[in-house]
Each structure stands twice: as C-alpha cells, then as structure tokens.
N, C-alpha and C. Protein backbone atom coordinates (compact mmCIF):
# COMPACT_ATOMS: atom_id res chain seq x y z
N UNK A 1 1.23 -30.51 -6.75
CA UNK A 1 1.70 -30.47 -8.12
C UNK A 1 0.66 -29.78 -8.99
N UNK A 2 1.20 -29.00 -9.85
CA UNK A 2 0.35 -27.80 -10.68
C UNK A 2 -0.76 -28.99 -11.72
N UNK A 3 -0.58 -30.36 -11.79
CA UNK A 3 -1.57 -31.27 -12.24
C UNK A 3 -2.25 -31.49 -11.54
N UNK A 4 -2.96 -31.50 -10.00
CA UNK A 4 -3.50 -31.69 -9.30
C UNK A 4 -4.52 -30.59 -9.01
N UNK A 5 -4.21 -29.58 -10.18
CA UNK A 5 -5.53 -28.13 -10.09
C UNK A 5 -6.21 -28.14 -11.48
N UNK A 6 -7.58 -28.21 -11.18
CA UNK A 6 -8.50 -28.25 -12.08
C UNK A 6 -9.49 -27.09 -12.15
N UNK A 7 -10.40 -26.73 -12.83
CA UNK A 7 -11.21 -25.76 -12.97
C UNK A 7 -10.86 -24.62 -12.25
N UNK A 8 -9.89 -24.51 -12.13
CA UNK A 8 -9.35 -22.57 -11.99
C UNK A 8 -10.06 -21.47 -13.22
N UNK A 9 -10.91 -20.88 -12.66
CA UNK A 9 -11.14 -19.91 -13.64
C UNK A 9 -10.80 -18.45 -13.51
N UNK A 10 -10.44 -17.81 -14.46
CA UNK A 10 -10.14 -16.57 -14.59
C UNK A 10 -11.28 -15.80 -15.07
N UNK A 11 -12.16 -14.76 -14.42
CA UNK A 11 -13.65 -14.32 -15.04
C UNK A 11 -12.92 -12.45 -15.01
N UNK A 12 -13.82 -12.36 -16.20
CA UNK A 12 -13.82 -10.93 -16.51
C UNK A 12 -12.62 -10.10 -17.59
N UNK A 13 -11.89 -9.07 -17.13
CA UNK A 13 -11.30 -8.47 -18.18
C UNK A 13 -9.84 -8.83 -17.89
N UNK A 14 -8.69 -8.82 -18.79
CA UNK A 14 -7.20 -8.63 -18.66
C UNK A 14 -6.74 -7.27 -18.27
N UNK A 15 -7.55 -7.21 -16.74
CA UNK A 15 -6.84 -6.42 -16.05
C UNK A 15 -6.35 -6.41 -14.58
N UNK A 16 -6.20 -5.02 -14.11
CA UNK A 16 -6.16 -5.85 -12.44
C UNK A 16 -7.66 -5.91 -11.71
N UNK A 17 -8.48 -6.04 -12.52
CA UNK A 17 -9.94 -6.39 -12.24
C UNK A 17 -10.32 -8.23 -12.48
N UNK A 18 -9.11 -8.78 -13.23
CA UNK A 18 -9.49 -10.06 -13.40
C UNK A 18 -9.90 -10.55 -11.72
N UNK A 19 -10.25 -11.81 -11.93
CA UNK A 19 -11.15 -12.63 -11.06
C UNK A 19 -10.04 -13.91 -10.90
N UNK A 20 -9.54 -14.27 -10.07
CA UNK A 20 -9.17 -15.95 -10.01
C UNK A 20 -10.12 -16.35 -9.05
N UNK A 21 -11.19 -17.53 -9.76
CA UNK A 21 -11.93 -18.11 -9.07
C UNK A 21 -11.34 -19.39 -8.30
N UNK A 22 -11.54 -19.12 -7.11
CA UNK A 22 -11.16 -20.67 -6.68
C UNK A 22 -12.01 -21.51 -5.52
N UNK A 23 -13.30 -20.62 -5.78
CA UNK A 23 -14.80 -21.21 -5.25
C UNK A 23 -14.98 -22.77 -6.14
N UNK A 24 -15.07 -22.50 -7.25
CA UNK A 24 -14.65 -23.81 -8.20
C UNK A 24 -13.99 -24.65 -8.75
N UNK A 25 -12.70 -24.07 -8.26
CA UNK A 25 -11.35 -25.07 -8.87
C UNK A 25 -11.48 -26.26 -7.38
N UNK A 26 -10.63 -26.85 -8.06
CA UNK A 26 -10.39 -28.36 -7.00
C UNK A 26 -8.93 -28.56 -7.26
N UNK A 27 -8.18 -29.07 -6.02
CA UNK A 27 -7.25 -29.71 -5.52
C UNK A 27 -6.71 -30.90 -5.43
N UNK A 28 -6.64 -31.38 -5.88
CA UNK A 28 -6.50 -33.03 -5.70
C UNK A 28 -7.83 -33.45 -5.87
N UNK A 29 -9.14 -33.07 -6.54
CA UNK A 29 -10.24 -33.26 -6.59
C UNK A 29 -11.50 -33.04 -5.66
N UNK A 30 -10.19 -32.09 -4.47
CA UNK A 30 -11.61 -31.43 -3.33
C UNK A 30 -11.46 -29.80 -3.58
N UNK A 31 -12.59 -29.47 -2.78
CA UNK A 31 -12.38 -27.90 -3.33
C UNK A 31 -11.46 -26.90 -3.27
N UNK A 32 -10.96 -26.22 -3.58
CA UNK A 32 -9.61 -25.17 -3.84
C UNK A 32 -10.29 -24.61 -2.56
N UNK A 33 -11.34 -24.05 -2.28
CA UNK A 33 -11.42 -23.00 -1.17
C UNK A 33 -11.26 -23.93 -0.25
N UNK A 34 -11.79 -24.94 0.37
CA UNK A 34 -11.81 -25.69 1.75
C UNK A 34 -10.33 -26.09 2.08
N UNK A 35 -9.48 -26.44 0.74
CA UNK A 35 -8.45 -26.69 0.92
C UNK A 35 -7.25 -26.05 1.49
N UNK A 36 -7.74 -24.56 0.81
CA UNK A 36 -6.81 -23.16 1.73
C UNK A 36 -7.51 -22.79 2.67
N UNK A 37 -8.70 -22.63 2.89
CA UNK A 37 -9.67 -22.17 3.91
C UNK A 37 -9.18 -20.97 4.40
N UNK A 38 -8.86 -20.12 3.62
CA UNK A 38 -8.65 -18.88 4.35
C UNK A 38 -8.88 -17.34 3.25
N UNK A 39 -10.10 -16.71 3.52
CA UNK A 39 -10.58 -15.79 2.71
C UNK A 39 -9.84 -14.45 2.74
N UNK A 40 -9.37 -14.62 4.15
CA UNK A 40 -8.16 -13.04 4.08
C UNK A 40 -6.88 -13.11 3.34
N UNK A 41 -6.59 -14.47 3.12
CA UNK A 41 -5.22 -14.61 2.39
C UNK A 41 -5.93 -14.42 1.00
N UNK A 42 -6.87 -15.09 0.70
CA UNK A 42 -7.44 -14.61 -0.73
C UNK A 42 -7.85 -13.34 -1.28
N UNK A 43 -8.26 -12.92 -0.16
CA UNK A 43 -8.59 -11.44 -0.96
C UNK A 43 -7.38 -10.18 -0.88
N UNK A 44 -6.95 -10.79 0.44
CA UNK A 44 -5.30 -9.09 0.46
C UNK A 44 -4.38 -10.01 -0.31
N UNK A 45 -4.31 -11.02 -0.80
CA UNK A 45 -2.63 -11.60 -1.11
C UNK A 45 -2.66 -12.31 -2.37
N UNK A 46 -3.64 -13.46 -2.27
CA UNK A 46 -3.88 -14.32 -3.59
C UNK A 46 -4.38 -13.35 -5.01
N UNK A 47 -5.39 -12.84 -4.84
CA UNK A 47 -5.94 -12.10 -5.73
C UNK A 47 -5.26 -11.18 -6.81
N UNK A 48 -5.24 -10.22 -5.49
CA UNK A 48 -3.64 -8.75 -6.17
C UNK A 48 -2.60 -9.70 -6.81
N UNK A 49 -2.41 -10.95 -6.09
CA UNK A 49 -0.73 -11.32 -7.00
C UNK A 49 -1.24 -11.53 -8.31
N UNK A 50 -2.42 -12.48 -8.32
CA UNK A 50 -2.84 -12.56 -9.76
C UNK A 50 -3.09 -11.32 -10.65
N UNK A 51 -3.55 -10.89 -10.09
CA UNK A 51 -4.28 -9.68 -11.01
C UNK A 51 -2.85 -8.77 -11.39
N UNK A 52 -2.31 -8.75 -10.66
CA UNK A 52 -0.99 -8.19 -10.83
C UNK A 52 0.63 -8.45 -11.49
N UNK A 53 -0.31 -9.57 -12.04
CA UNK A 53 1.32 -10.90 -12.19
C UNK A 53 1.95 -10.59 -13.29
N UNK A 54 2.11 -9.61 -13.93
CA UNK A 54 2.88 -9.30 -15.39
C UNK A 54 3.78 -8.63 -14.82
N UNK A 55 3.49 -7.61 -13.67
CA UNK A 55 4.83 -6.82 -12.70
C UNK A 55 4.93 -8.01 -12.03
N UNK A 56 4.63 -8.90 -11.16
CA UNK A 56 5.07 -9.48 -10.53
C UNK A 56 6.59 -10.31 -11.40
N UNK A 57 6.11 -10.78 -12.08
CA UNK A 57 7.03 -11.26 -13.63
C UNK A 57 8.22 -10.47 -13.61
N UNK A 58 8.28 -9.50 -13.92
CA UNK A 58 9.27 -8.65 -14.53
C UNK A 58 9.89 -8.36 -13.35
N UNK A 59 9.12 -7.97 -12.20
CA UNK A 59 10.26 -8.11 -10.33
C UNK A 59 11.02 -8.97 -10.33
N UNK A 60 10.25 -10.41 -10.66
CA UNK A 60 11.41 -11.59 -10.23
C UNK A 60 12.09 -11.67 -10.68
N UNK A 61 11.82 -11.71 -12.13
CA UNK A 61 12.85 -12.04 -13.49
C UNK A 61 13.96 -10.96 -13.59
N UNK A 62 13.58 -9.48 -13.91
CA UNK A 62 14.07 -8.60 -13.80
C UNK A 62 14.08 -8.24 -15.55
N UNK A 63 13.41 -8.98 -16.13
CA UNK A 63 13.05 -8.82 -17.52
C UNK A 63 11.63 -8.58 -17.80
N UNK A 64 11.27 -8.86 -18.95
CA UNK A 64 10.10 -8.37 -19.81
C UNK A 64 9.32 -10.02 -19.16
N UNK A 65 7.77 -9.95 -18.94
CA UNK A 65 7.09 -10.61 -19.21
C UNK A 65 6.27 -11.67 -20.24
N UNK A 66 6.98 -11.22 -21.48
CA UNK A 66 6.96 -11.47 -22.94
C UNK A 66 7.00 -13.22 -23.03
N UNK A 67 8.30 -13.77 -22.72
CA UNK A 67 8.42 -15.52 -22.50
C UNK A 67 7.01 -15.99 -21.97
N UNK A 68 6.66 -16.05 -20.31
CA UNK A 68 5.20 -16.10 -19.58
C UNK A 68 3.84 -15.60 -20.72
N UNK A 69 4.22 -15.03 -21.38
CA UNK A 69 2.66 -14.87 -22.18
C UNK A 69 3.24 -15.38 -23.13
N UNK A 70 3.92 -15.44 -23.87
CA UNK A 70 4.49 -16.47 -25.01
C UNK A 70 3.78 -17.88 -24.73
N UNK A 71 4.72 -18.12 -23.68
CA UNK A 71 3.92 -19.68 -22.97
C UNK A 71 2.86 -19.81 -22.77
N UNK A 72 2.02 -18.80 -22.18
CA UNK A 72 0.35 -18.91 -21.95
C UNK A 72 -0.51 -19.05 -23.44
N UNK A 73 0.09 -18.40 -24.54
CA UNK A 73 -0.77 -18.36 -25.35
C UNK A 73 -0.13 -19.91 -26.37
N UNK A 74 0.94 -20.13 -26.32
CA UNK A 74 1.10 -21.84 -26.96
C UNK A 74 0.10 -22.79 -26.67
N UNK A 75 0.10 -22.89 -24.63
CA UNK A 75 -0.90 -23.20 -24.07
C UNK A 75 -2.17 -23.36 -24.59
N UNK A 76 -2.99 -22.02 -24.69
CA UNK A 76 -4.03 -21.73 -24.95
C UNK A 76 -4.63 -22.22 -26.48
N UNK A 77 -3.47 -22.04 -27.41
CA UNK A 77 -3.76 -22.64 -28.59
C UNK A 77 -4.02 -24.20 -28.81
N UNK A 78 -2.93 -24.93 -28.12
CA UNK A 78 -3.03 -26.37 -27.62
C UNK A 78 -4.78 -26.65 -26.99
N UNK A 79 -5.03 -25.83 -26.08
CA UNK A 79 -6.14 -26.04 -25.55
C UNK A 79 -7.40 -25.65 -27.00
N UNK A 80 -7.38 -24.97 -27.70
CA UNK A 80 -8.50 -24.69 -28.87
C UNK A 80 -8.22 -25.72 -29.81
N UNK A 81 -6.98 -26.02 -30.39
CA UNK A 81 -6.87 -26.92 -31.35
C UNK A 81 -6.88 -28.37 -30.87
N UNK A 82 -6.50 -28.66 -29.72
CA UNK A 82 -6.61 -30.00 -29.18
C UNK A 82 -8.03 -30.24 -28.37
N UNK A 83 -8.63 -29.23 -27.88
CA UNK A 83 -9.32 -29.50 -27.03
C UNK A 83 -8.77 -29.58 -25.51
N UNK A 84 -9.41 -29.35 -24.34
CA UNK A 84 -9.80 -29.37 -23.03
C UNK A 84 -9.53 -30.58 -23.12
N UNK A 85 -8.84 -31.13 -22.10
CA UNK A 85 -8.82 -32.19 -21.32
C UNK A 85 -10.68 -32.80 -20.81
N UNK A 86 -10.87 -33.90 -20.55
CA UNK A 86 -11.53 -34.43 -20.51
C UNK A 86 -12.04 -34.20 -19.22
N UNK A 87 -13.29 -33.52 -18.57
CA UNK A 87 -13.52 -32.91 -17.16
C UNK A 87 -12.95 -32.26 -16.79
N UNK A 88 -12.11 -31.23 -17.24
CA UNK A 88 -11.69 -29.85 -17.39
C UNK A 88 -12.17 -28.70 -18.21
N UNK A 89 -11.86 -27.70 -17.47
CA UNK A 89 -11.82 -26.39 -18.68
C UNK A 89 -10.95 -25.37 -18.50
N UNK A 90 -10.39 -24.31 -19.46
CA UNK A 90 -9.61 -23.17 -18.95
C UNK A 90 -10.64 -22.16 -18.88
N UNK A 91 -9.79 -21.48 -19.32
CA UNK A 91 -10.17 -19.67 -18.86
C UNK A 91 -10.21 -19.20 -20.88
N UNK A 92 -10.91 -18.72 -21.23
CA UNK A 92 -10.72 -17.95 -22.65
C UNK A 92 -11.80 -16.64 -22.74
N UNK A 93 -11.09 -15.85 -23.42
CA UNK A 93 -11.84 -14.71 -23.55
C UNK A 93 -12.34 -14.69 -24.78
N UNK A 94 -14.51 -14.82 -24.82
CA UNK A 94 -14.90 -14.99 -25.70
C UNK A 94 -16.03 -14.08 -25.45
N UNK A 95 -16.84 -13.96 -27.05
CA UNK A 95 -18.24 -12.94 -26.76
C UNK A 95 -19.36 -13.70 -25.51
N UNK A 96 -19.33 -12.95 -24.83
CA UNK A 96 -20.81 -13.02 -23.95
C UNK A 96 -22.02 -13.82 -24.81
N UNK A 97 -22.79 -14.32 -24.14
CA UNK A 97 -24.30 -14.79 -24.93
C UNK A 97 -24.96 -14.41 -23.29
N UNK A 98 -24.81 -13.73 -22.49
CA UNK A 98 -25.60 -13.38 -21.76
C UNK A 98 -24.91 -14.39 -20.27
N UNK A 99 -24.31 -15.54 -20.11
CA UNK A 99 -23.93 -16.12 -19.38
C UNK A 99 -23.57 -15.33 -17.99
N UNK A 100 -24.13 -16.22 -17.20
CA UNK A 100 -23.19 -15.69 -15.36
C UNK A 100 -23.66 -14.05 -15.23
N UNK A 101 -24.89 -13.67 -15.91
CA UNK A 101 -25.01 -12.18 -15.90
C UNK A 101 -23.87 -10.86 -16.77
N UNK A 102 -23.40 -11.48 -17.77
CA UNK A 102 -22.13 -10.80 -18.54
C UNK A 102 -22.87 -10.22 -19.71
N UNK A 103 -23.25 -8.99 -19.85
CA UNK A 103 -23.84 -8.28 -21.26
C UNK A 103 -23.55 -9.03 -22.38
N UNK A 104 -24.69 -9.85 -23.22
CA UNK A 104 -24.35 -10.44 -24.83
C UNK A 104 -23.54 -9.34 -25.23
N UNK A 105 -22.40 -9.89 -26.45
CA UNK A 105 -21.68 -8.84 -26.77
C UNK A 105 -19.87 -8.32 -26.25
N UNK A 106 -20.18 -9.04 -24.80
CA UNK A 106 -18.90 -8.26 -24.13
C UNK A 106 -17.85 -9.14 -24.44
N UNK A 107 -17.14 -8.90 -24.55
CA UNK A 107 -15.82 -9.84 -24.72
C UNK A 107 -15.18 -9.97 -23.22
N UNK A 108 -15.22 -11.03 -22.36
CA UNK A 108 -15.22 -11.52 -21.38
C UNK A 108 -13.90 -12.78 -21.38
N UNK A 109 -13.47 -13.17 -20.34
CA UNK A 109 -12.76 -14.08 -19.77
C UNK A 109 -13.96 -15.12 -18.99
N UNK A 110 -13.99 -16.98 -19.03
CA UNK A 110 -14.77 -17.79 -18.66
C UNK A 110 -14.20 -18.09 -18.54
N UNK A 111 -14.88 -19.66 -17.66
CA UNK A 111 -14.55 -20.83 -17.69
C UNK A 111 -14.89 -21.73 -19.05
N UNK A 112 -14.14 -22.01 -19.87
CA UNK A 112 -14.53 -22.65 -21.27
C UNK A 112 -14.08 -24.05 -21.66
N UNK A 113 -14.73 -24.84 -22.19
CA UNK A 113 -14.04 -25.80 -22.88
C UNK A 113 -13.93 -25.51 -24.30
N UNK A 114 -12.77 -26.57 -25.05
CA UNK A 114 -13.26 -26.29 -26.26
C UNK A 114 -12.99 -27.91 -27.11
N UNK A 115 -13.80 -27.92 -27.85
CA UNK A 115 -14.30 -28.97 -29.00
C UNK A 115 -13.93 -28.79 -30.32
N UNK A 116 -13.29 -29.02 -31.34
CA UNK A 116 -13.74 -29.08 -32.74
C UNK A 116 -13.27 -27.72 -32.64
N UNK A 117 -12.38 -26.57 -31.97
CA UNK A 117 -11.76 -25.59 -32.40
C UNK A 117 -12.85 -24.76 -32.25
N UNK A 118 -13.85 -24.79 -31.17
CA UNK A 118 -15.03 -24.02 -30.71
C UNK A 118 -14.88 -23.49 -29.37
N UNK A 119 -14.76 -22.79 -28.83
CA UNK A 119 -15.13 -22.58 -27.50
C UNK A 119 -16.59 -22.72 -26.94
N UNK A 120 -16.46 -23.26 -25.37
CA UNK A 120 -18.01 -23.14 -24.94
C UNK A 120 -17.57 -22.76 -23.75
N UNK A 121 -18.54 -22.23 -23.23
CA UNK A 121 -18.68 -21.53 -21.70
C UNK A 121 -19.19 -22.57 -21.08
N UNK A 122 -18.43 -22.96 -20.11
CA UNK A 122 -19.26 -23.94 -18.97
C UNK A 122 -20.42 -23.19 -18.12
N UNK A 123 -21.35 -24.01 -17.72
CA UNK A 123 -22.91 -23.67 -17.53
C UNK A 123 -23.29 -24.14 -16.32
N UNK A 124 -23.54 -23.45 -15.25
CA UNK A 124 -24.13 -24.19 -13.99
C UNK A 124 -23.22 -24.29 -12.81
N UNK A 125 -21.78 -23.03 -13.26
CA UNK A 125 -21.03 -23.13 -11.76
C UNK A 125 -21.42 -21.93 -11.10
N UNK A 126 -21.50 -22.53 -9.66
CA UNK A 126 -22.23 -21.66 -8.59
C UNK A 126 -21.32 -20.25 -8.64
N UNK A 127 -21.46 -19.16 -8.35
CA UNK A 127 -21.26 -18.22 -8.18
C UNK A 127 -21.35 -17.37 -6.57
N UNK A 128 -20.31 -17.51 -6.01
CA UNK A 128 -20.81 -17.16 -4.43
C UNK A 128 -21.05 -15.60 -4.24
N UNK A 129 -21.03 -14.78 -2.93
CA UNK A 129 -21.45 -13.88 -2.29
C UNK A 129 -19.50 -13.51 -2.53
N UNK A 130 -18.61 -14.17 -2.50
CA UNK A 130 -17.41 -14.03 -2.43
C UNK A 130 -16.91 -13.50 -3.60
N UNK A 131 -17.53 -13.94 -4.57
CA UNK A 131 -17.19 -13.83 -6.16
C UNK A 131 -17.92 -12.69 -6.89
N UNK A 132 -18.92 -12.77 -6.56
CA UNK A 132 -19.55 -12.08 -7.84
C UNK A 132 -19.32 -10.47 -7.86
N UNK A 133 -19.23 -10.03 -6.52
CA UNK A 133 -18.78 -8.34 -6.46
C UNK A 133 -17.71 -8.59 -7.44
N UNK A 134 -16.50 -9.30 -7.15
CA UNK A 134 -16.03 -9.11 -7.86
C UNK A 134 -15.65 -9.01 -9.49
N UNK A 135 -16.78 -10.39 -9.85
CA UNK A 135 -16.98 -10.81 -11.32
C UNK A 135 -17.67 -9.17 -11.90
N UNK A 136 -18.40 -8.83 -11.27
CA UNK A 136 -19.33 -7.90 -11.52
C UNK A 136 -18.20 -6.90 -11.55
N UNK A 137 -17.70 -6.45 -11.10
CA UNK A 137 -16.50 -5.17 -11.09
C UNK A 137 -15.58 -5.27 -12.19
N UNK A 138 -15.06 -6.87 -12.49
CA UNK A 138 -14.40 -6.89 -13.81
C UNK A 138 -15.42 -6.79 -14.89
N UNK A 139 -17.03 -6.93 -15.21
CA UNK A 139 -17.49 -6.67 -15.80
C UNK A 139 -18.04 -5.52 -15.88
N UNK A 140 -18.13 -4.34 -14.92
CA UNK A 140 -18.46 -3.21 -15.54
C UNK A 140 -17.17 -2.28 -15.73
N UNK A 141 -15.91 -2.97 -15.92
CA UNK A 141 -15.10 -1.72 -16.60
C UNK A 141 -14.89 -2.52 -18.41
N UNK A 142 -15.15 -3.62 -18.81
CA UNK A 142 -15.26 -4.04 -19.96
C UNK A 142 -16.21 -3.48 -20.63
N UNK A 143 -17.37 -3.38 -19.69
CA UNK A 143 -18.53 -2.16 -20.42
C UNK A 143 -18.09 -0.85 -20.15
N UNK A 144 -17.71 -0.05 -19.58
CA UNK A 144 -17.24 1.08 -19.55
C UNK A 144 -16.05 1.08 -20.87
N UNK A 145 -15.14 -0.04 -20.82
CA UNK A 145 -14.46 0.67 -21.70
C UNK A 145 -14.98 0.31 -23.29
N UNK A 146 -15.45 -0.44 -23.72
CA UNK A 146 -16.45 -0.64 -24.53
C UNK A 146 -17.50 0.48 -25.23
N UNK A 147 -17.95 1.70 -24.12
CA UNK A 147 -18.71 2.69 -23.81
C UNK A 147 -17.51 4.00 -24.58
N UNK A 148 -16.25 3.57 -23.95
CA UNK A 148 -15.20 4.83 -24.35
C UNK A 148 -15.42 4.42 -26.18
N UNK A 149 -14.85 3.10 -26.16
CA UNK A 149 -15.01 2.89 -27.66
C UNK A 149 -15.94 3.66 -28.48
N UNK A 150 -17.19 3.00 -28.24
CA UNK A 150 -17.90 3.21 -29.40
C UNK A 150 -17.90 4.98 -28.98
N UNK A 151 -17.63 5.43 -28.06
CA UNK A 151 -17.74 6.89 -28.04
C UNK A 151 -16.63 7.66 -29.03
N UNK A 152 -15.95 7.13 -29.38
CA UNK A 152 -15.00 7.49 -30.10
C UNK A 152 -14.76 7.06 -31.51
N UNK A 153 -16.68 6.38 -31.81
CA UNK A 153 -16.68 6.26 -32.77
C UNK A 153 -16.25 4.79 -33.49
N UNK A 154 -16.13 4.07 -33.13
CA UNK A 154 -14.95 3.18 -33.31
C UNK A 154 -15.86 1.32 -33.43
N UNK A 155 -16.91 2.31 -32.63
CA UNK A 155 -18.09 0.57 -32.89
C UNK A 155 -19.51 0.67 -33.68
C-alpha cells in the first residue's frame, strides 16, 4: 500500500535526468532497495518510467497529464502549509546551500521537510556509488542550463 513508502526522494532537475532515490526510502519500514533487490530492474525499467512519467501519463490515459500534476502540486502545498508528516519528508525543489554537493544557488529537487511553511533539506542521507552518478548528472544540466540563462542575459 502506497502508505507503507516513506522517504522516496526525487534529487535533481524536472527532467528525464531526475533521480528516484530508493537507496533511502523504506517499505514497510525496511529498505526500498533490499526489498526489490534488484539493480537491473532499477536502472533499465524503474528509473526511465519515472523520469519519463508525464508521457507515460498521457499513453495510458490517452489525455493530457495536467489532472496528475494538478494532484501533485495540491499535495505538495498540503505538505508546505501543513507540514511533513512526522519522520517523513518529500521531494521539493528549493535553492541549494551547498547540500549533497549541489552548487549554493541551484534550484534543485531534495529530500525536504517542511515546518512553519519553511522548507528544510534533510541532512545526513547516505549517498551510494549507485546514486550519485546519477544525482550528479541531474545536477550538471541545472548548471548548464542556468549557464544558457545567464548567457542570455537573463541573470
């Protein structure tokens, strides 16, 4: 049951470079990876669907993706104005302070809680050999495109 997943994080940009971490999410309260135990299904199958899921959306449905982000962002507001559940966090895209190796500055996707209509970046989750190429890949096209920006004047 979709209540039984906790700390899923989404790292990096809203693209098909996002990250679904599931080195750190938990299952019923054991780890998301031990629980699937299988890194080839994660990287050819799990990943791409995520990163890909706005077409995936519009395949099934045969409509616009528009409702699904409608819903994600009600969600998301619930989560800033109410706060994070209590030993949880989502995913929000906020400025960098240097965290997990992410340029101060970048506007990034974390793992976040939020308080008092604040976001915070959670602090101290491991980062594997599995993850970080990738974290790192969604973070250098946020700086690249960042780079187009201000090249165009614009920062």
């Amino acid at each position: 049951h979709i209540d039984e997943v906790k700390h899923l994080t989404i790292w990096g940009n809203h693209s098909a470079t996002q990250y679904p971490d599931i080195f750190n999410a938990r299952i019923n309260g054991e780890s998301a990876a031990a629980v699937i135990d299988d890194e080839v299904w994660l990287a050819d199958d799990f990943i791409p669907t995520v990163a890909k899921r706005g077409a995936a959306i519009i395949e099934a449905r045969g409509l616009s993706s528009a409702a699904s982000a409608a819903n994600a962002a009600i969600d998301h507001v619930n989560s800033w104005v109410a706060g994070t559940p209590e030993g949880d966090w989502t995913s929000a895209a906020v400025v960098s302070d240097g965290s997990y190796g992410v340029p101060e500055g970048i506007i990034s996707s974390f793992p976040c809680i939020a308080r008092d209509g604040q976001w915070e970046i959670v602090q101290g989750l491991e980062i594997n050999d599995f993850s970080r190429p990738r974290i790192e890949a969604s973070v250098a096209e946020l700086v690249e495109e960042r780079e187009a920006v201000r090249a165009l004047g614009l920062l």
